[in-house]
C-alpha atoms as a PDB file:
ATOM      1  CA  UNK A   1      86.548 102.014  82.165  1.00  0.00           C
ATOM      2  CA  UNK A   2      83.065 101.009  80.820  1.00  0.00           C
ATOM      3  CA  UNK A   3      84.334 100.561  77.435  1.00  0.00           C
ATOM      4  CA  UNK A   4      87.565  99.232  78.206  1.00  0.00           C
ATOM      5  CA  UNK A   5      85.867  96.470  80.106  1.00  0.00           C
ATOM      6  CA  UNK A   6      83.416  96.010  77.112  1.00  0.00           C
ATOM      7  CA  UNK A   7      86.427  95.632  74.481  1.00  0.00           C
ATOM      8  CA  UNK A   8      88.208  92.836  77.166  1.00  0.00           C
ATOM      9  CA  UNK A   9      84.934  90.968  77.178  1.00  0.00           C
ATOM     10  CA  UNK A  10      84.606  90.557  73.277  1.00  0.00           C
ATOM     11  CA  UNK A  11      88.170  89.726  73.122  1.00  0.00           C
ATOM     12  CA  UNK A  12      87.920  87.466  75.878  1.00  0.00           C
ATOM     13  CA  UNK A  13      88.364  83.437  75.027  1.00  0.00           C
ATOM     14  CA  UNK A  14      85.168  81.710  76.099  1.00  0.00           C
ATOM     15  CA  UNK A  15      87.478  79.014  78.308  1.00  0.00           C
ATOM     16  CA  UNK A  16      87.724  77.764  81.770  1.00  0.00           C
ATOM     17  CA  UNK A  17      90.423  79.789  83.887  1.00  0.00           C
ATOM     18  CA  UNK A  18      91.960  76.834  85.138  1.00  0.00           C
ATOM     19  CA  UNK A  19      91.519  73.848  82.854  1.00  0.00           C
ATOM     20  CA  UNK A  20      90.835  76.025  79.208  1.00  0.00           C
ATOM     21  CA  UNK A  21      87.911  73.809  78.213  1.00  0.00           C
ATOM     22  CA  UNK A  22      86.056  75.856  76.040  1.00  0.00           C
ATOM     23  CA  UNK A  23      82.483  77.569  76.629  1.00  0.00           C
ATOM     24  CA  UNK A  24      83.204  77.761  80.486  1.00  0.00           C
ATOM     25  CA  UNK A  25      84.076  81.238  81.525  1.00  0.00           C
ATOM     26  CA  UNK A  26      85.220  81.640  84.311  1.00  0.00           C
ATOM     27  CA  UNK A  27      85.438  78.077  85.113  1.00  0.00           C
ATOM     28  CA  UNK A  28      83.742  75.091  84.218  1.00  0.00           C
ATOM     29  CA  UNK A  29      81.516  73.154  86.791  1.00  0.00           C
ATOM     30  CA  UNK A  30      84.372  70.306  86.815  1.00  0.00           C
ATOM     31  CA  UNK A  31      87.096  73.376  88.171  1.00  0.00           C
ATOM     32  CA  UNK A  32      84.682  75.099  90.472  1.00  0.00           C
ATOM     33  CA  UNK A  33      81.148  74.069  90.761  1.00  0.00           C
ATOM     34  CA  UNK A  34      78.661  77.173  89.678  1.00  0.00           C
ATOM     35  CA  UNK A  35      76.465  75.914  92.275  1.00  0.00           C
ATOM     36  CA  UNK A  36      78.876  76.018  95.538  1.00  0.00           C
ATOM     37  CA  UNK A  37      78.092  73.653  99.026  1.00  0.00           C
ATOM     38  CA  UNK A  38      78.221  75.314 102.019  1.00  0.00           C
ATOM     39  CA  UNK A  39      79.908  79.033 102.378  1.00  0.00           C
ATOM     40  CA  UNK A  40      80.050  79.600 106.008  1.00  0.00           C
ATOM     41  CA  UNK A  41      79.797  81.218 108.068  1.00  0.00           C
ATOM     42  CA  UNK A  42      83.474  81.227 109.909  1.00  0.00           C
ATOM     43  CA  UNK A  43      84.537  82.897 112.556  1.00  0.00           C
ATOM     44  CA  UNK A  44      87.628  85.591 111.264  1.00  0.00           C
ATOM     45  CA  UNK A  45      90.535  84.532 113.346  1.00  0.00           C
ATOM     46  CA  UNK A  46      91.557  88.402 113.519  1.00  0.00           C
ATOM     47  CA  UNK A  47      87.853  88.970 115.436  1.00  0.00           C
ATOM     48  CA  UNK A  48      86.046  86.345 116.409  1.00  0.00           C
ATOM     49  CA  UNK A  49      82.875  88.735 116.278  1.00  0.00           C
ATOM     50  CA  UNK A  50      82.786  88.608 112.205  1.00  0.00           C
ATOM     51  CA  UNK A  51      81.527  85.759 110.545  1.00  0.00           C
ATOM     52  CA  UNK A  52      82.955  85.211 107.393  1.00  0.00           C
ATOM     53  CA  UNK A  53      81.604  83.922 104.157  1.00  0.00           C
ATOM     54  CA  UNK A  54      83.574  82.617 100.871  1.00  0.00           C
ATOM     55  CA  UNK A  55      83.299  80.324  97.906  1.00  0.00           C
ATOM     56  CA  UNK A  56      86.034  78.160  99.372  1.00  0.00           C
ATOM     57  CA  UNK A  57      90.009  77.748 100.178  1.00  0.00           C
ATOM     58  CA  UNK A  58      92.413  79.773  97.942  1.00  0.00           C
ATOM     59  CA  UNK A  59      93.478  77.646  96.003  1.00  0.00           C
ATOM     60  CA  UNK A  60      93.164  75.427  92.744  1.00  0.00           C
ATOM     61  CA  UNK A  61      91.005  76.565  90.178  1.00  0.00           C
ATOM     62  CA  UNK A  62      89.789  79.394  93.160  1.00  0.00           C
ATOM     63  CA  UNK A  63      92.908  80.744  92.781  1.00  0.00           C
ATOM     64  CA  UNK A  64      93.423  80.788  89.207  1.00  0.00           C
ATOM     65  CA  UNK A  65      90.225  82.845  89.006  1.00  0.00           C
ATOM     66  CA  UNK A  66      90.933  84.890  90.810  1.00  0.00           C
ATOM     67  CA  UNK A  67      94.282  85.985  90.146  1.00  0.00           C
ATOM     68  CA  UNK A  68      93.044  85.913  86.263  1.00  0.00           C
ATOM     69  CA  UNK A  69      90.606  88.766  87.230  1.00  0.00           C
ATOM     70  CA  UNK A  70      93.331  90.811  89.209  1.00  0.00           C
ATOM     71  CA  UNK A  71      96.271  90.350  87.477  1.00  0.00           C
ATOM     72  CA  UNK A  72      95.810  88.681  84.049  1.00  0.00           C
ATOM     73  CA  UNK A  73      93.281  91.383  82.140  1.00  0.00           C
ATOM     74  CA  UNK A  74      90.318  89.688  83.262  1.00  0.00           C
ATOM     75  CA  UNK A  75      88.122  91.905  85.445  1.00  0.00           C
ATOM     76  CA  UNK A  76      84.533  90.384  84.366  1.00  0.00           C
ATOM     77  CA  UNK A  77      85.709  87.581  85.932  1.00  0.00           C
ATOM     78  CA  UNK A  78      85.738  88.888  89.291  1.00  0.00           C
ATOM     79  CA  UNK A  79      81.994  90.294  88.609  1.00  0.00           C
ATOM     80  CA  UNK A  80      81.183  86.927  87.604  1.00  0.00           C
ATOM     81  CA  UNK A  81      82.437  85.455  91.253  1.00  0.00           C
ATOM     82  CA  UNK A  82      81.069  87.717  92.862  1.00  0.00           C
ATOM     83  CA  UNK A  83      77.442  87.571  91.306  1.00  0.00           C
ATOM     84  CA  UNK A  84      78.008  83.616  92.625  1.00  0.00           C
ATOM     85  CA  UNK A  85      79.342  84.423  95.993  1.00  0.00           C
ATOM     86  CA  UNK A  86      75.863  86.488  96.237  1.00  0.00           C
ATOM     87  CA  UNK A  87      74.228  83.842  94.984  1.00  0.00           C
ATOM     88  CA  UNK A  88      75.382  81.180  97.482  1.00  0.00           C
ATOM     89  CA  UNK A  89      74.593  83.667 100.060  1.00  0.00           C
ATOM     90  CA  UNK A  90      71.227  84.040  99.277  1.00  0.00           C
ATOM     91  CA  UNK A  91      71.177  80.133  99.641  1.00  0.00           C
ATOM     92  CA  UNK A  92      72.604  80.059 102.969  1.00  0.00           C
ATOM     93  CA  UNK A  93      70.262  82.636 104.429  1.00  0.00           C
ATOM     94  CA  UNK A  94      72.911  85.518 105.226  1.00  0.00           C
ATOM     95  CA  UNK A  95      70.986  88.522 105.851  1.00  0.00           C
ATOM     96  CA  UNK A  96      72.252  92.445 105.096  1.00  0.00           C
ATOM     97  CA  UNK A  97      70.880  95.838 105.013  1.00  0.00           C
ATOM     98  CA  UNK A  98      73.040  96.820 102.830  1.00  0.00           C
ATOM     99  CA  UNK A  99      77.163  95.623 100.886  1.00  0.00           C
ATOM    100  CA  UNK A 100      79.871  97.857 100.921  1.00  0.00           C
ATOM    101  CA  UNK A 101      83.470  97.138 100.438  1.00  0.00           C
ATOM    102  CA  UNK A 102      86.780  97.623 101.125  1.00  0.00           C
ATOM    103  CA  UNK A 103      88.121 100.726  99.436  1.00  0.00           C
ATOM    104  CA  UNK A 104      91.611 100.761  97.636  1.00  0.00           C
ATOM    105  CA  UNK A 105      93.691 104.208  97.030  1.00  0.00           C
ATOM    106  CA  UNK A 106      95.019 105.322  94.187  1.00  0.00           C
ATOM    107  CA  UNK A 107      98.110 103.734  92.619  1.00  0.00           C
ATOM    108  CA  UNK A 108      99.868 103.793  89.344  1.00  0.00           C
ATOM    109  CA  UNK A 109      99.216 101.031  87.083  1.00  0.00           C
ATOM    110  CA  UNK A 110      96.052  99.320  86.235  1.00  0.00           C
ATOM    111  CA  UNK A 111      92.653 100.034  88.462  1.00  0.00           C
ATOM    112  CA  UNK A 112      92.590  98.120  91.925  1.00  0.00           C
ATOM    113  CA  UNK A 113      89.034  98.529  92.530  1.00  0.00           C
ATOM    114  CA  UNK A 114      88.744  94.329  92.676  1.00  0.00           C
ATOM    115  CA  UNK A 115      86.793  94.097  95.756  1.00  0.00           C
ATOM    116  CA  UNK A 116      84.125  97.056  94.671  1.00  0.00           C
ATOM    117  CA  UNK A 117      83.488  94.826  91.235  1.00  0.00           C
ATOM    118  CA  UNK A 118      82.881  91.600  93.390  1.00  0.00           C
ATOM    119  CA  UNK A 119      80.706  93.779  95.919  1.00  0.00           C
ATOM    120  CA  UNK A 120      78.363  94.452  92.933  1.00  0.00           C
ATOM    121  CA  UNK A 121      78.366  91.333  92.138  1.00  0.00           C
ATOM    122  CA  UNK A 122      77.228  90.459  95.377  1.00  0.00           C
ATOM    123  CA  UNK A 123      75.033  93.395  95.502  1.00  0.00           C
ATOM    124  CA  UNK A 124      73.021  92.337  92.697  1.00  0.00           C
ATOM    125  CA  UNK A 125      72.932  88.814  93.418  1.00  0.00           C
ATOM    126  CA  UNK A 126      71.052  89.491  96.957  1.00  0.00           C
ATOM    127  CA  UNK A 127      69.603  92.954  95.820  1.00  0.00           C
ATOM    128  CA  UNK A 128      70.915  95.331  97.948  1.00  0.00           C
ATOM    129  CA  UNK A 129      72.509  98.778  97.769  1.00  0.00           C
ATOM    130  CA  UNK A 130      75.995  98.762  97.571  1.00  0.00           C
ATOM    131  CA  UNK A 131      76.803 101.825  99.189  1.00  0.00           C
ATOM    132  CA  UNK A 132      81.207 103.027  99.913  1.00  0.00           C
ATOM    133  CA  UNK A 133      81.105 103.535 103.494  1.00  0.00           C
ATOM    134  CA  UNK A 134      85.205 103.123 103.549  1.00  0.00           C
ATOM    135  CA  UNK A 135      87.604 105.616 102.792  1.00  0.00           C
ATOM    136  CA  UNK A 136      91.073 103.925 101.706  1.00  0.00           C
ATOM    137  CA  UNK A 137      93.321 103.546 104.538  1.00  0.00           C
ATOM    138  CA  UNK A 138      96.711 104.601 104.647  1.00  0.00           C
ATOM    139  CA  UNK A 139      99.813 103.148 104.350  1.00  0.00           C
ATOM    140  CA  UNK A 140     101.381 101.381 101.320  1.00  0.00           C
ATOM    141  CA  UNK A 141      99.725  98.632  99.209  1.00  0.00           C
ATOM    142  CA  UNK A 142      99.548  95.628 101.114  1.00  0.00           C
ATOM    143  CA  UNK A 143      99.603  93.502  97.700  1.00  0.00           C
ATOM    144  CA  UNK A 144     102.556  95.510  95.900  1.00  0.00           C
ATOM    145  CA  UNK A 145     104.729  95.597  99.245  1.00  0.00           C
ATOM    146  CA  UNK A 146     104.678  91.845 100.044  1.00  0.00           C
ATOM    147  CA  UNK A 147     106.172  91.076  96.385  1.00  0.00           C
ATOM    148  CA  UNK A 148     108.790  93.863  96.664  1.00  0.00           C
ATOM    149  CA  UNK A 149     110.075  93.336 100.590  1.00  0.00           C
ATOM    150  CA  UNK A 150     109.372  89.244  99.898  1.00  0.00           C
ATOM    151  CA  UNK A 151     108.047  89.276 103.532  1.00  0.00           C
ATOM    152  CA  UNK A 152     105.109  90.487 105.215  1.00  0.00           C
ATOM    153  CA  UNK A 153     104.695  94.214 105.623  1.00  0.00           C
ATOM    154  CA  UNK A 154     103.531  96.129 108.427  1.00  0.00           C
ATOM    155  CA  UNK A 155     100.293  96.561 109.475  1.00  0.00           C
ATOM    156  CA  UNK A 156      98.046  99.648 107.568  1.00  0.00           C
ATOM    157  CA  UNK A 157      96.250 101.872 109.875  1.00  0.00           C
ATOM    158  CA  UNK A 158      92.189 100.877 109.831  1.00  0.00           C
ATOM    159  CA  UNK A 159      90.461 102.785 106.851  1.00  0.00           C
ATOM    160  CA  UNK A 160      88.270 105.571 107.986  1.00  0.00           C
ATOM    161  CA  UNK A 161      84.359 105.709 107.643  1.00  0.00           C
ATOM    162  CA  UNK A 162      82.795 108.192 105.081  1.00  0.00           C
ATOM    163  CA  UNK A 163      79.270 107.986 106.934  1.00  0.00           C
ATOM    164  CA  UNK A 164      77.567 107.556 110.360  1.00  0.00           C
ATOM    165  CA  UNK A 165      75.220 104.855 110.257  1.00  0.00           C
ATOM    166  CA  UNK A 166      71.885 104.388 112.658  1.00  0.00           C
ATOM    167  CA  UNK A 167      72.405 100.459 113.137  1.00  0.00           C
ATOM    168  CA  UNK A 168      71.848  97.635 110.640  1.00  0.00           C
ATOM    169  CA  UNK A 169      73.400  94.615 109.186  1.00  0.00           C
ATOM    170  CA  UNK A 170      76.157  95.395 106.685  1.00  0.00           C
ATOM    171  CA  UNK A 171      78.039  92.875 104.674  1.00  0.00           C
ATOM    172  CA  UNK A 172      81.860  93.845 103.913  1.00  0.00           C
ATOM    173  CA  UNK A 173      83.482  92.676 100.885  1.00  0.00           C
ATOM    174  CA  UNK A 174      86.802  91.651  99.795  1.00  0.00           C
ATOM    175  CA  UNK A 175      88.292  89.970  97.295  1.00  0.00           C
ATOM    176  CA  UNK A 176      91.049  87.601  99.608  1.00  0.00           C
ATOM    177  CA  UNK A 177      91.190  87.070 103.396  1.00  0.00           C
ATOM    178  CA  UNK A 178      94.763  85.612 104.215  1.00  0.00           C
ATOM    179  CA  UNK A 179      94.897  86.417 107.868  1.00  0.00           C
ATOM    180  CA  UNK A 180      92.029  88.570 108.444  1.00  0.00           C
ATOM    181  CA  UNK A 181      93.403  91.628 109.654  1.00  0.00           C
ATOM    182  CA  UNK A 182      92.189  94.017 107.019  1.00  0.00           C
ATOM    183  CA  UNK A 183      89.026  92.798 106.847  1.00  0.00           C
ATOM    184  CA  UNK A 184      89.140  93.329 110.966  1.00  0.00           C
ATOM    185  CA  UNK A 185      89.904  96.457 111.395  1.00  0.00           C
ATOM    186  CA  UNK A 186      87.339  97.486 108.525  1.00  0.00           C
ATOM    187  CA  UNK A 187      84.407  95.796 110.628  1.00  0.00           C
ATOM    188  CA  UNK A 188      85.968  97.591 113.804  1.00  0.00           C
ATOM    189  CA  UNK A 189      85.354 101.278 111.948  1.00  0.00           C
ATOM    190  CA  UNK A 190      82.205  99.931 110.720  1.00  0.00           C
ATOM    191  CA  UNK A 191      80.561  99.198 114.134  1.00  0.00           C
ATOM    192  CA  UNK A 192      82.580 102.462 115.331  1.00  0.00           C
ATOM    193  CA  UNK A 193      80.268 104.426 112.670  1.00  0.00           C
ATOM    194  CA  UNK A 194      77.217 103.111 114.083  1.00  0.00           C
ATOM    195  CA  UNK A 195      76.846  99.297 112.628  1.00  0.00           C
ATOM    196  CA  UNK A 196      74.860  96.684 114.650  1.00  0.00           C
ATOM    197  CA  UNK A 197      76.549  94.138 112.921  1.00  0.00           C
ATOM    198  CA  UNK A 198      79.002  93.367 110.578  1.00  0.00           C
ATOM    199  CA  UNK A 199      79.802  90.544 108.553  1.00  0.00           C
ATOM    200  CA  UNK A 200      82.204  89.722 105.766  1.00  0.00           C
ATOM    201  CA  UNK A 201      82.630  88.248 102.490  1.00  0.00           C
ATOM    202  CA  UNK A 202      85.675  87.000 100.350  1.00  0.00           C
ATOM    203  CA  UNK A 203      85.750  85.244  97.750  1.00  0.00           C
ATOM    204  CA  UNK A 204      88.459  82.868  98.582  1.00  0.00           C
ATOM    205  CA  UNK A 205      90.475  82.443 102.115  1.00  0.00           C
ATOM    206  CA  UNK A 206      93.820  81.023 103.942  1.00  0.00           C
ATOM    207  CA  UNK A 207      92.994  78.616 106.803  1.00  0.00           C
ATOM    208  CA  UNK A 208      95.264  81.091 108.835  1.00  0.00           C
ATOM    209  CA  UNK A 209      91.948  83.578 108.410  1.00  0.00           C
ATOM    210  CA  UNK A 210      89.523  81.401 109.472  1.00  0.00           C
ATOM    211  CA  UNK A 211      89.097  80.939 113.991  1.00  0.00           C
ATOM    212  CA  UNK A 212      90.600  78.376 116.051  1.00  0.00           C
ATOM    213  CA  UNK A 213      89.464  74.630 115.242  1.00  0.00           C
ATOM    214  CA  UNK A 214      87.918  75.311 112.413  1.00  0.00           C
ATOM    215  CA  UNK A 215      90.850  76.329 110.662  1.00  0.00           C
ATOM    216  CA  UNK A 216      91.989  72.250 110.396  1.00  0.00           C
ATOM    217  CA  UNK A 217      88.251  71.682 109.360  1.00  0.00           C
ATOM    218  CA  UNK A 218      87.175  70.770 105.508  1.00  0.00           C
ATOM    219  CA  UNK A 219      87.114  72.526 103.380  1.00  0.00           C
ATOM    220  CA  UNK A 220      90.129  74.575 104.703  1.00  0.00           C
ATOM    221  CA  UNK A 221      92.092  71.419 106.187  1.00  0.00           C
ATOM    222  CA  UNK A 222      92.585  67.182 106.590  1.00  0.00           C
ATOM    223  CA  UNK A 223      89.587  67.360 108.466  1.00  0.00           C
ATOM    224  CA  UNK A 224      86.459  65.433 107.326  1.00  0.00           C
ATOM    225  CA  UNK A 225      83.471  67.361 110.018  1.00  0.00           C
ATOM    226  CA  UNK A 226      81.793  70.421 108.436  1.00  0.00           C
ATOM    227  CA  UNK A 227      83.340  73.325 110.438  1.00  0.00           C
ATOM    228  CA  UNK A 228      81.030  75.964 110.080  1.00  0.00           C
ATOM    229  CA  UNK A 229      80.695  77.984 112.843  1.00  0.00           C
ATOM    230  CA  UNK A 230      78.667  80.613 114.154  1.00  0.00           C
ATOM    231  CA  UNK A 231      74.777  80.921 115.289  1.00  0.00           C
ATOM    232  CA  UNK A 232      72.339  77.935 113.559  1.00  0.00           C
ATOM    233  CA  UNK A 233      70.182  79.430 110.121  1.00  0.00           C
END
Protein backbone atom coordinates (compact mmCIF):
# COMPACT_ATOMS: atom_id res chain seq x y z
CA UNK A 1 0.00 0.00 0.00
CA UNK A 2 3.11 2.13 0.84
CA UNK A 3 4.13 2.30 -2.65
CA UNK A 4 0.90 2.48 -4.18
CA UNK A 5 0.21 5.56 -2.13
CA UNK A 6 3.73 6.92 -3.11
CA UNK A 7 3.02 6.42 -7.03
CA UNK A 8 -0.73 8.37 -6.43
CA UNK A 9 1.15 11.19 -4.78
CA UNK A 10 3.68 11.86 -7.73
CA UNK A 11 0.91 11.51 -10.10
CA UNK A 12 -1.23 13.60 -8.16
CA UNK A 13 -2.17 17.31 -9.75
CA UNK A 14 -0.95 19.92 -7.29
CA UNK A 15 -4.77 21.63 -7.36
CA UNK A 16 -7.43 22.57 -4.99
CA UNK A 17 -10.15 19.69 -4.59
CA UNK A 18 -12.88 21.94 -5.00
CA UNK A 19 -11.99 25.00 -7.03
CA UNK A 20 -8.64 23.33 -9.14
CA UNK A 21 -6.49 26.41 -8.55
CA UNK A 22 -3.22 25.17 -8.83
CA UNK A 23 -0.46 24.68 -5.96
CA UNK A 24 -3.31 24.09 -3.32
CA UNK A 25 -3.61 20.47 -2.45
CA UNK A 26 -6.06 19.60 -0.86
CA UNK A 27 -7.71 22.86 -0.95
CA UNK A 28 -6.75 26.27 -1.14
CA UNK A 29 -7.23 28.70 1.90
CA UNK A 30 -10.15 30.47 -0.25
CA UNK A 31 -12.13 26.63 -0.29
CA UNK A 32 -11.28 25.68 3.24
CA UNK A 33 -9.14 27.77 5.39
CA UNK A 34 -5.77 25.69 6.52
CA UNK A 35 -6.10 27.47 9.67
CA UNK A 36 -9.85 26.44 10.82
CA UNK A 37 -12.08 28.77 13.65
CA UNK A 38 -13.55 27.03 16.20
CA UNK A 39 -13.97 22.95 16.10
CA UNK A 40 -16.14 22.20 18.96
CA UNK A 41 -16.77 20.66 21.00
CA UNK A 42 -20.61 19.38 20.27
CA UNK A 43 -22.55 17.34 22.00
CA UNK A 44 -23.28 13.86 19.59
CA UNK A 45 -27.00 13.83 19.33
CA UNK A 46 -26.77 9.83 19.49
CA UNK A 47 -25.06 10.40 23.30
CA UNK A 48 -25.06 13.42 24.70
CA UNK A 49 -21.97 12.19 26.88
CA UNK A 50 -19.44 12.52 23.70
CA UNK A 51 -18.29 15.70 22.67
CA UNK A 52 -17.56 15.90 19.25
CA UNK A 53 -14.94 17.70 17.29
CA UNK A 54 -14.74 18.45 13.32
CA UNK A 55 -13.36 20.84 10.77
CA UNK A 56 -16.88 21.94 9.95
CA UNK A 57 -20.43 21.01 8.15
CA UNK A 58 -20.26 18.43 5.30
CA UNK A 59 -20.45 20.18 2.79
CA UNK A 60 -18.84 22.53 0.04
CA UNK A 61 -15.35 22.27 -0.51
CA UNK A 62 -15.49 19.85 3.03
CA UNK A 63 -17.18 17.58 1.10
CA UNK A 64 -15.35 17.54 -2.02
CA UNK A 65 -12.29 16.63 0.06
CA UNK A 66 -13.35 14.39 1.40
CA UNK A 67 -15.10 12.31 -0.93
CA UNK A 68 -11.83 12.95 -3.27
CA UNK A 69 -9.82 10.99 -0.59
CA UNK A 70 -12.47 8.09 -0.32
CA UNK A 71 -13.71 7.66 -3.50
CA UNK A 72 -11.73 9.54 -6.20
CA UNK A 73 -7.93 7.89 -5.76
CA UNK A 74 -6.91 10.39 -3.40
CA UNK A 75 -6.01 8.90 -0.01
CA UNK A 76 -3.13 11.55 1.02
CA UNK A 77 -5.74 13.75 1.10
CA UNK A 78 -7.46 12.35 3.94
CA UNK A 79 -3.89 12.26 5.86
CA UNK A 80 -3.62 15.75 4.99
CA UNK A 81 -7.20 16.57 6.88
CA UNK A 82 -6.54 14.80 9.33
CA UNK A 83 -2.95 16.17 10.24
CA UNK A 84 -5.29 19.67 10.29
CA UNK A 85 -8.11 18.33 12.29
CA UNK A 86 -5.12 17.48 14.88
CA UNK A 87 -3.89 20.57 14.43
CA UNK A 88 -7.02 22.60 15.28
CA UNK A 89 -7.32 20.38 18.18
CA UNK A 90 -4.25 21.15 19.63
CA UNK A 91 -5.54 24.84 19.30
CA UNK A 92 -8.65 24.30 21.06
CA UNK A 93 -7.10 22.55 24.03
CA UNK A 94 -8.73 18.94 23.56
CA UNK A 95 -6.86 16.69 25.68
CA UNK A 96 -6.23 12.61 24.98
CA UNK A 97 -4.21 9.84 26.29
CA UNK A 98 -4.19 8.32 23.45
CA UNK A 99 -6.37 8.21 19.27
CA UNK A 100 -7.76 5.23 18.06
CA UNK A 101 -10.32 4.77 15.42
CA UNK A 102 -13.05 3.21 14.08
CA UNK A 103 -12.13 -0.07 12.46
CA UNK A 104 -13.59 -1.15 8.98
CA UNK A 105 -13.78 -5.05 7.83
CA UNK A 106 -12.70 -6.40 4.98
CA UNK A 107 -14.47 -5.82 1.65
CA UNK A 108 -13.73 -6.30 -1.96
CA UNK A 109 -12.64 -3.37 -3.81
CA UNK A 110 -10.27 -0.70 -2.88
CA UNK A 111 -8.93 -0.38 1.01
CA UNK A 112 -11.54 1.29 3.46
CA UNK A 113 -9.18 2.02 6.12
CA UNK A 114 -10.23 6.08 5.72
CA UNK A 115 -10.75 6.79 9.26
CA UNK A 116 -7.29 4.90 10.48
CA UNK A 117 -5.33 7.37 7.78
CA UNK A 118 -7.11 10.52 9.31
CA UNK A 119 -6.45 9.04 12.95
CA UNK A 120 -2.70 9.30 12.10
CA UNK A 121 -3.09 12.28 10.96
CA UNK A 122 -4.48 13.33 14.05
CA UNK A 123 -2.12 11.25 15.93
CA UNK A 124 0.79 13.03 14.74
CA UNK A 125 -0.57 16.35 14.78
CA UNK A 126 -1.17 16.16 18.80
CA UNK A 127 1.57 13.40 19.33
CA UNK A 128 -0.04 10.63 20.62
CA UNK A 129 -0.14 6.87 20.10
CA UNK A 130 -2.59 5.77 17.87
CA UNK A 131 -3.32 2.54 19.17
CA UNK A 132 -6.68 -0.05 17.32
CA UNK A 133 -8.66 -0.66 20.28
CA UNK A 134 -11.83 -1.59 17.83
CA UNK A 135 -12.44 -4.69 16.21
CA UNK A 136 -14.80 -4.15 13.02
CA UNK A 137 -18.31 -4.65 13.86
CA UNK A 138 -20.58 -6.74 12.10
CA UNK A 139 -23.09 -6.35 9.79
CA UNK A 140 -22.88 -5.05 6.18
CA UNK A 141 -21.14 -1.82 5.05
CA UNK A 142 -23.02 0.99 6.16
CA UNK A 143 -21.56 3.14 3.09
CA UNK A 144 -22.07 0.37 0.25
CA UNK A 145 -25.70 -0.56 1.61
CA UNK A 146 -27.21 2.97 1.65
CA UNK A 147 -26.28 3.38 -2.24
CA UNK A 148 -27.60 -0.11 -3.12
CA UNK A 149 -31.10 -0.20 -0.87
CA UNK A 150 -31.31 3.92 -1.67
CA UNK A 151 -32.55 4.15 1.98
CA UNK A 152 -31.08 3.88 5.25
CA UNK A 153 -29.98 0.47 6.43
CA UNK A 154 -30.31 -1.10 9.64
CA UNK A 155 -28.44 -0.51 12.46
CA UNK A 156 -24.75 -2.62 12.80
CA UNK A 157 -24.22 -4.25 16.05
CA UNK A 158 -21.47 -2.00 18.26
CA UNK A 159 -17.83 -3.11 17.25
CA UNK A 160 -16.13 -5.09 19.90
CA UNK A 161 -13.00 -3.95 21.98
CA UNK A 162 -9.57 -5.68 21.30
CA UNK A 163 -8.17 -4.43 24.81
CA UNK A 164 -9.14 -3.63 28.45
CA UNK A 165 -8.10 -0.32 29.32
CA UNK A 166 -7.25 1.09 33.12
CA UNK A 167 -9.03 4.61 32.54
CA UNK A 168 -7.88 7.58 30.44
CA UNK A 169 -8.98 10.00 27.88
CA UNK A 170 -9.25 8.49 24.40
CA UNK A 171 -10.11 10.36 21.28
CA UNK A 172 -12.19 8.24 18.58
CA UNK A 173 -11.86 8.97 15.04
CA UNK A 174 -13.92 8.92 12.04
CA UNK A 175 -13.96 10.14 8.91
CA UNK A 176 -18.08 11.39 8.71
CA UNK A 177 -20.66 11.67 11.52
CA UNK A 178 -24.20 11.86 9.80
CA UNK A 179 -26.32 10.89 12.73
CA UNK A 180 -23.96 9.75 15.24
CA UNK A 181 -24.85 6.36 15.88
CA UNK A 182 -21.67 4.62 14.92
CA UNK A 183 -19.57 6.79 16.46
CA UNK A 184 -22.04 6.07 19.73
CA UNK A 185 -21.99 2.84 20.12
CA UNK A 186 -18.04 2.83 19.55
CA UNK A 187 -17.65 5.27 22.67
CA UNK A 188 -20.25 2.93 24.54
CA UNK A 189 -17.62 -0.28 24.05
CA UNK A 190 -14.92 2.07 24.73
CA UNK A 191 -16.01 3.13 28.28
CA UNK A 192 -17.32 -0.66 28.56
CA UNK A 193 -13.43 -1.65 28.16
CA UNK A 194 -12.41 0.51 30.86
CA UNK A 195 -12.32 4.30 29.31
CA UNK A 196 -12.83 7.32 31.66
CA UNK A 197 -13.73 9.27 28.87
CA UNK A 198 -14.31 9.31 25.45
CA UNK A 199 -14.45 11.82 22.91
CA UNK A 200 -14.74 11.95 19.15
CA UNK A 201 -13.46 13.35 16.08
CA UNK A 202 -14.74 13.65 12.38
CA UNK A 203 -13.69 15.41 10.00
CA UNK A 204 -16.87 16.74 8.66
CA UNK A 205 -20.64 16.34 10.17
CA UNK A 206 -24.63 16.52 9.40
CA UNK A 207 -26.45 18.93 11.74
CA UNK A 208 -28.68 15.77 12.40
CA UNK A 209 -25.28 14.50 14.45
CA UNK A 210 -24.75 17.29 16.36
CA UNK A 211 -27.34 17.66 20.10
CA UNK A 212 -30.43 19.51 20.41
CA UNK A 213 -30.15 23.45 19.83
CA UNK A 214 -27.08 23.43 18.63
CA UNK A 215 -27.88 21.61 15.68
CA UNK A 216 -29.70 25.11 14.13
CA UNK A 217 -26.47 26.90 15.44
CA UNK A 218 -23.57 28.28 12.89
CA UNK A 219 -21.72 26.74 11.54
CA UNK A 220 -24.18 23.77 11.13
CA UNK A 221 -27.43 26.06 10.61
CA UNK A 222 -29.23 29.88 9.94
CA UNK A 223 -28.12 30.60 13.23
CA UNK A 224 -25.65 33.48 13.87
CA UNK A 225 -24.56 32.49 18.08
CA UNK A 226 -21.49 30.21 18.34
CA UNK A 227 -23.05 26.88 19.47
CA UNK A 228 -20.39 25.14 20.99
CA UNK A 229 -21.27 23.21 23.70
CA UNK A 230 -19.84 21.32 26.37
CA UNK A 231 -17.58 22.23 29.62
CA UNK A 232 -15.56 25.91 29.22
CA UNK A 233 -11.44 25.35 28.03
Amino acid sequence: MFLVDALMGLLRPARCLACGVPVAWPCCAGCLPSEPGAVGPWLLAADPEVELWTLGPYRDALRTAVLAGKLDGQPAALDELGRRLGAALAVAGAGADLVTHIAAGRVAGPPRDHARRIAGGVATALGLPLVDLLAPAGGRDLGRARRVARASPPPRPPPAPRHRLAGGRVLLVDDLATTGGTLAAAAATLRWAGARQVEAAVLAAAPSAVAGSAAAASPFGLGSGPGWLGRPR
